[in-house]
C-alpha atoms as a PDB file:
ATOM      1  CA  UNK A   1       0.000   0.000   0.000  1.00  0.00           C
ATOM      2  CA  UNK A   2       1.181   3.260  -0.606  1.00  0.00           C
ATOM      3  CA  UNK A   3       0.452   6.850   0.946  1.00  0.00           C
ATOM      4  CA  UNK A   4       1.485  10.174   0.747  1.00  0.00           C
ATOM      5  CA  UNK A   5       2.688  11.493   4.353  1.00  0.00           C
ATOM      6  CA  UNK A   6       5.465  14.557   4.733  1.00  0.00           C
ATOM      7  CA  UNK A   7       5.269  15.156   1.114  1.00  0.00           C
ATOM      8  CA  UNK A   8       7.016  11.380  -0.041  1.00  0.00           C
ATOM      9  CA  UNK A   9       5.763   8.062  -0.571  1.00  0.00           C
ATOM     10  CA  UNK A  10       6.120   5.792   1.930  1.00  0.00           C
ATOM     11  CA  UNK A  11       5.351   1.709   1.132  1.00  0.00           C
ATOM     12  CA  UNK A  12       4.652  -1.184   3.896  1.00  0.00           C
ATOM     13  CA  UNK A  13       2.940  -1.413   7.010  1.00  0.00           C
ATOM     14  CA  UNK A  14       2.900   2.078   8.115  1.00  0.00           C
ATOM     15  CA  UNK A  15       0.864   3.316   5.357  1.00  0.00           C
ATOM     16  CA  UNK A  16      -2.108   1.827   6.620  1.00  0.00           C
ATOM     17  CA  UNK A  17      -2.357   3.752   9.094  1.00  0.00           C
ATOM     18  CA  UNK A  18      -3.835   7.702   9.720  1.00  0.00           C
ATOM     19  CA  UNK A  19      -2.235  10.485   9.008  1.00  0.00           C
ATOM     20  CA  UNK A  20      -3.026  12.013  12.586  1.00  0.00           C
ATOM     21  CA  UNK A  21      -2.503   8.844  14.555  1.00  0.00           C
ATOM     22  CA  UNK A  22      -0.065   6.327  13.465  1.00  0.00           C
ATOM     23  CA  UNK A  23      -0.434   4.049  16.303  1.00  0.00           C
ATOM     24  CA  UNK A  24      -3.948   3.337  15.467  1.00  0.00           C
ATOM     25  CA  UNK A  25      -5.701   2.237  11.758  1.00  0.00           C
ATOM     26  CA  UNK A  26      -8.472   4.484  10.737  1.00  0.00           C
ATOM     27  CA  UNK A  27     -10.074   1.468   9.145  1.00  0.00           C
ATOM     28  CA  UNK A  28      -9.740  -0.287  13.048  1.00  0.00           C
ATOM     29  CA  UNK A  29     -11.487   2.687  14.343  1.00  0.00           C
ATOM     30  CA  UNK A  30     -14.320   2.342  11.694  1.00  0.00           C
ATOM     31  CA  UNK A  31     -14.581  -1.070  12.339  1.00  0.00           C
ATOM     32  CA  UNK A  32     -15.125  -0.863  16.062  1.00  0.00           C
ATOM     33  CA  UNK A  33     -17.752   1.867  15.487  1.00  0.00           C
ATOM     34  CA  UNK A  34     -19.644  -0.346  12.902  1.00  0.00           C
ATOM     35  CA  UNK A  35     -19.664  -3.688  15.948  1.00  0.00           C
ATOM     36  CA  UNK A  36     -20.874  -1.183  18.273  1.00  0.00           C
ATOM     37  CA  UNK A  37     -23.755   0.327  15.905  1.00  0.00           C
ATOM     38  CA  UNK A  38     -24.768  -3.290  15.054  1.00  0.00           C
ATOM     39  CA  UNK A  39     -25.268  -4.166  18.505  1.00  0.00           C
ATOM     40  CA  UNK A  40     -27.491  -1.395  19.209  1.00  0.00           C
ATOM     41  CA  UNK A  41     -29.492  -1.665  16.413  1.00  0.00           C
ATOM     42  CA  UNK A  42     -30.065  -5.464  17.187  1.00  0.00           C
ATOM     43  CA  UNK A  43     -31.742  -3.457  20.400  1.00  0.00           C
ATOM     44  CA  UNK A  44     -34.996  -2.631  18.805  1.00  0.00           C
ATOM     45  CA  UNK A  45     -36.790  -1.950  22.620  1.00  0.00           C
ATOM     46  CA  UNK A  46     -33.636   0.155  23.970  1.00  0.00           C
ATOM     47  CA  UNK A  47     -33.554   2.384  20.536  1.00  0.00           C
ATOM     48  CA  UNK A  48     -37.206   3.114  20.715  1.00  0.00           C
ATOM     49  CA  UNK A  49     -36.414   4.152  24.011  1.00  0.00           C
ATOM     50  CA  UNK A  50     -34.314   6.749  23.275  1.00  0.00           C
ATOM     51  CA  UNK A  51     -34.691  10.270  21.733  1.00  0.00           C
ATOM     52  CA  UNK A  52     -31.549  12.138  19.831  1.00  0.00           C
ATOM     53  CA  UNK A  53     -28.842   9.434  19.213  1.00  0.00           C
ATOM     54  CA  UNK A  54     -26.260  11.201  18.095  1.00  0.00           C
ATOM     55  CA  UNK A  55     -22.327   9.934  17.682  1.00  0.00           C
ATOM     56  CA  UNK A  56     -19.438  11.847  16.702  1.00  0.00           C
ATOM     57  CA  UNK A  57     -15.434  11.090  16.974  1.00  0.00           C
ATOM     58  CA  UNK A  58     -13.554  12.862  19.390  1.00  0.00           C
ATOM     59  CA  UNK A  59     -10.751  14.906  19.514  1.00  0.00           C
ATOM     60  CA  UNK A  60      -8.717  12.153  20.713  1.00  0.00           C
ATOM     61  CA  UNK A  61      -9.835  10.228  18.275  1.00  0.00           C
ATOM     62  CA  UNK A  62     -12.241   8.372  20.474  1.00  0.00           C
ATOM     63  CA  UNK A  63     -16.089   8.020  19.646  1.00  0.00           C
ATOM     64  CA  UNK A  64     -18.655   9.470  21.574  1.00  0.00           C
ATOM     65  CA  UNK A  65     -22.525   8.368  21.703  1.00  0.00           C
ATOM     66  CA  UNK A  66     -25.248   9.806  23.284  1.00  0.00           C
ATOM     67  CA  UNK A  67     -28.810   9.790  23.761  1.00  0.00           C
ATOM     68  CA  UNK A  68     -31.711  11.472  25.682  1.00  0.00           C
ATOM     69  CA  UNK A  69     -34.123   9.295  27.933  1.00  0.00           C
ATOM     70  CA  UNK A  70     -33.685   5.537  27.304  1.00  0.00           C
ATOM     71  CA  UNK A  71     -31.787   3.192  29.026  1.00  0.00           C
ATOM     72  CA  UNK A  72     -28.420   4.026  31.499  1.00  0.00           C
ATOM     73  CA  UNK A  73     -24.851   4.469  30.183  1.00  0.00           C
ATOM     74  CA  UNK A  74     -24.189   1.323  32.672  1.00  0.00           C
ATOM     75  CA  UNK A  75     -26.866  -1.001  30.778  1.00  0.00           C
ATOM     76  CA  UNK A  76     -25.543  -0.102  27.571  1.00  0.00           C
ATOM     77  CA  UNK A  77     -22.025  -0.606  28.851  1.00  0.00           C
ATOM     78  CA  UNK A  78     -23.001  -3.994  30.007  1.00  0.00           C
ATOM     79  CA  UNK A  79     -24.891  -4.969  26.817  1.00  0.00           C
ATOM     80  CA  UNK A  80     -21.884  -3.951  24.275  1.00  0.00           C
ATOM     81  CA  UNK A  81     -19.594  -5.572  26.621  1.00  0.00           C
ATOM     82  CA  UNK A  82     -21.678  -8.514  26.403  1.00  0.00           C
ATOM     83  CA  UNK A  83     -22.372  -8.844  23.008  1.00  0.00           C
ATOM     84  CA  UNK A  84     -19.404  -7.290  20.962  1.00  0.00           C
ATOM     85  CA  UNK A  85     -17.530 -10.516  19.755  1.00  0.00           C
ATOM     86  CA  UNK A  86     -15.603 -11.832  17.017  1.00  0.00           C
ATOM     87  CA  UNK A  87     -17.512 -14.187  14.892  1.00  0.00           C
ATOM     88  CA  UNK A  88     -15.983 -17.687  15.720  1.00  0.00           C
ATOM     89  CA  UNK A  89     -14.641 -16.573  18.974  1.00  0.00           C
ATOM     90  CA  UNK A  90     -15.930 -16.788  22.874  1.00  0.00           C
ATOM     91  CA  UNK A  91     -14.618 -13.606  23.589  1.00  0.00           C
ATOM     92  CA  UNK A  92     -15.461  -9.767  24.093  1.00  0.00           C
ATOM     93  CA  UNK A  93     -13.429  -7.632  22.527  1.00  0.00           C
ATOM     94  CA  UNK A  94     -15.279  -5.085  24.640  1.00  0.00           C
ATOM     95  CA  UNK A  95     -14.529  -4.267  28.221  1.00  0.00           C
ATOM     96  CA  UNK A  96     -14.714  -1.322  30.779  1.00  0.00           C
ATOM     97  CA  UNK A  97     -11.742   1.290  30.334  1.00  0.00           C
ATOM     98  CA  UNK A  98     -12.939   3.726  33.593  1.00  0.00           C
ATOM     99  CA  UNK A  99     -15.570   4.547  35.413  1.00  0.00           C
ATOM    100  CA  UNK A 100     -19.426   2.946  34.503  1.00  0.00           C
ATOM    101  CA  UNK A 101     -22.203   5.359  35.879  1.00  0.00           C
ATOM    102  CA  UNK A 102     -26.220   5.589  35.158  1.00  0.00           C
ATOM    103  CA  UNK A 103     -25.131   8.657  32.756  1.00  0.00           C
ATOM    104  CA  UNK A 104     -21.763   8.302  31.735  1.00  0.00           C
ATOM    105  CA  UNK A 105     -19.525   4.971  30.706  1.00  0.00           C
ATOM    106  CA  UNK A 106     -16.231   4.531  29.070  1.00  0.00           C
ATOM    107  CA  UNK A 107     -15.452   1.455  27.230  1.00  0.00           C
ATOM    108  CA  UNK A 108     -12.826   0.309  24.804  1.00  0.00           C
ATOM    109  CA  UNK A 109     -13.887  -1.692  21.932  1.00  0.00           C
ATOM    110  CA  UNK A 110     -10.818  -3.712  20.113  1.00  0.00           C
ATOM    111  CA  UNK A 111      -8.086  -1.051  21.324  1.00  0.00           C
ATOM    112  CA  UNK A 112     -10.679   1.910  20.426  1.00  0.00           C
ATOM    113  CA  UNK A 113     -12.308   4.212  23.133  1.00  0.00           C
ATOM    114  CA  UNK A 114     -15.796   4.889  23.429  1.00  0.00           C
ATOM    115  CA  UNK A 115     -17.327   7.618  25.625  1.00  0.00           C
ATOM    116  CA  UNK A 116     -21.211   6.499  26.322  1.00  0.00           C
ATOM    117  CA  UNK A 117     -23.339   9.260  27.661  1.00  0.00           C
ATOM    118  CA  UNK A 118     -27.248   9.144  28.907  1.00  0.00           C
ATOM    119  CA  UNK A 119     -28.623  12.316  29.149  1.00  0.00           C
ATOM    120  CA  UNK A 120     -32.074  12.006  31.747  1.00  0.00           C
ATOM    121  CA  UNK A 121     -31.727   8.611  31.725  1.00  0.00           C
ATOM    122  CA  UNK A 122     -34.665   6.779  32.905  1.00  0.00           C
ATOM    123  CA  UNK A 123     -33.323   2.981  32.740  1.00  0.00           C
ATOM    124  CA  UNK A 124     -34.766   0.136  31.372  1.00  0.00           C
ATOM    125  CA  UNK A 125     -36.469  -0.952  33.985  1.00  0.00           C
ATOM    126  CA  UNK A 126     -38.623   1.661  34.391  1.00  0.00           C
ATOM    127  CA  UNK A 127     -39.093   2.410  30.884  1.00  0.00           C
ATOM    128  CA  UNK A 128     -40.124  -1.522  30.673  1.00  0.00           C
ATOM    129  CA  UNK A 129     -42.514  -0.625  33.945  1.00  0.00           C
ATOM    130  CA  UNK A 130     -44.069   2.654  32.344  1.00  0.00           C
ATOM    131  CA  UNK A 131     -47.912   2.261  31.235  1.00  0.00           C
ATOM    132  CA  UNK A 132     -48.993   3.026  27.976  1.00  0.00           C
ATOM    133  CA  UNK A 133     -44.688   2.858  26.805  1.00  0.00           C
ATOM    134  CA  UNK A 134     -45.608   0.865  22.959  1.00  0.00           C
ATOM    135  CA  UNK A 135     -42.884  -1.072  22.348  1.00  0.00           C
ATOM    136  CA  UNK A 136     -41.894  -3.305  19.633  1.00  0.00           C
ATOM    137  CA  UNK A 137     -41.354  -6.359  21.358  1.00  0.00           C
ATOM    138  CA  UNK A 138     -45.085  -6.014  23.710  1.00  0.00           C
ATOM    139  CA  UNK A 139     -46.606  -6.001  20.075  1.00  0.00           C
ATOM    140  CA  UNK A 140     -44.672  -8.777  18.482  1.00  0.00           C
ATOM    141  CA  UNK A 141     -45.122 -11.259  22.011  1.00  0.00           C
ATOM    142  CA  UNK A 142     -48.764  -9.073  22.878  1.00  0.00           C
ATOM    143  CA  UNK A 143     -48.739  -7.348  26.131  1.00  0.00           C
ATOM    144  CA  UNK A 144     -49.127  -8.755  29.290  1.00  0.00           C
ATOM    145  CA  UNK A 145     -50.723  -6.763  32.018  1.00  0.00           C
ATOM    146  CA  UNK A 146     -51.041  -8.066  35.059  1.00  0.00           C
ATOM    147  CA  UNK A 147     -50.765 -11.067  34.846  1.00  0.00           C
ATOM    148  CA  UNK A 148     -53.656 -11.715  32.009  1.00  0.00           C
ATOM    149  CA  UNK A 149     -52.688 -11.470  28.171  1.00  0.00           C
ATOM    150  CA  UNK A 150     -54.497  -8.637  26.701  1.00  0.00           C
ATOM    151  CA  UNK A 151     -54.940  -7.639  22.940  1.00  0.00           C
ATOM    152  CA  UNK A 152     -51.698  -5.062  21.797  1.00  0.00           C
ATOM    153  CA  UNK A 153     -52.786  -2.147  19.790  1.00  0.00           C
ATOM    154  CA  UNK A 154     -52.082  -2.108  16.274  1.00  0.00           C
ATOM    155  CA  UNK A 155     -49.675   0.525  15.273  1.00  0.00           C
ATOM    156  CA  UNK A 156     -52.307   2.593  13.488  1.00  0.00           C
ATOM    157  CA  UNK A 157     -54.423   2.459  16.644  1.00  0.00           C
ATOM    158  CA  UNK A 158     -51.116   4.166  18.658  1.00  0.00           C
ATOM    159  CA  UNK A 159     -50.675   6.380  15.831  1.00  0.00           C
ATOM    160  CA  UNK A 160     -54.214   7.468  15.714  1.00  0.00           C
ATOM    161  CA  UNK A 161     -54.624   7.562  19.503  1.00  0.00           C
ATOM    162  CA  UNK A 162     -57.456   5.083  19.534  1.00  0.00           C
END
């Protein structure tokens, strides 16, 4: 591979890398962002939970996600830590890199860091507890409330408000 740094050509491993970061691949960072994204959209009840997802890389070259209401920065923490793997392998190549709290988490995803950041958090449990919440997964299974199976609205019902 060749790439243009300092005004020469430079051929072999180093090329591969960033211009503004040589000790870590742009395409690595990418990746790790992609694994991340998948996971979360695999989430269909903690998406619909939350309002304004937004993600941007930082300055230090870290990525940053955050999100209004929904679930904690802890429970999304624990879910990406749980389920960011390589295919074929048993294990995470996700993990805790500082402190986990209800609004903010740090994580690093295969040598990347990630900044997670709940803004009014509620947490799933109460969002899973809240009356009235429609969520994908009470419509697919139908709701259960207390106890006794009940009929789920259709989603033209819950758009209409009938």
């Amino acid at each position: 591979m060749t790439a243009l740094r300092g005004g020469r050509d430079e051929i072999g491993p180093q090329a591969a890398f960033d211009r503004d970061d040589a000790r870590t691949p742009n395409a690595r960072r990418y990746e790790a962002l992609g694994r991340v994204m998948a996971v979360l959209a695999g989430e269909a009840e903690m998406l619909e939970a939350c309002r304004d997802l937004a993600w941007w890389r930082g300055s230090d070259h870290s990525w940053h996600i955050e999100w209004r209401d929904g679930p904690n920065a802890s429970e999304v923490a624990a879910l990406l830590v749980e389920r960011v793997q390589e295919p074929g392998f048993a294990g995470s190549l996700a993990g805790p890199a500082g402190l986990v709290t209800a609004s903010m988490a740090t994580l690093d995803v295969m040598g990347v860091s990630f900044v997670l950041r709940a803004v009014d958090p509620i947490g799933m449990t109460r969002l899973r507890a809240r009356p009235g919440l429609w969520r994908m997964s009470a419509t697919l299974d139908g709701a259960v409330t207390a106890g006794r199976r009940v009929t789920p609205r259709r989603q033209w019902e819950e758009l209409l408000g009938g």
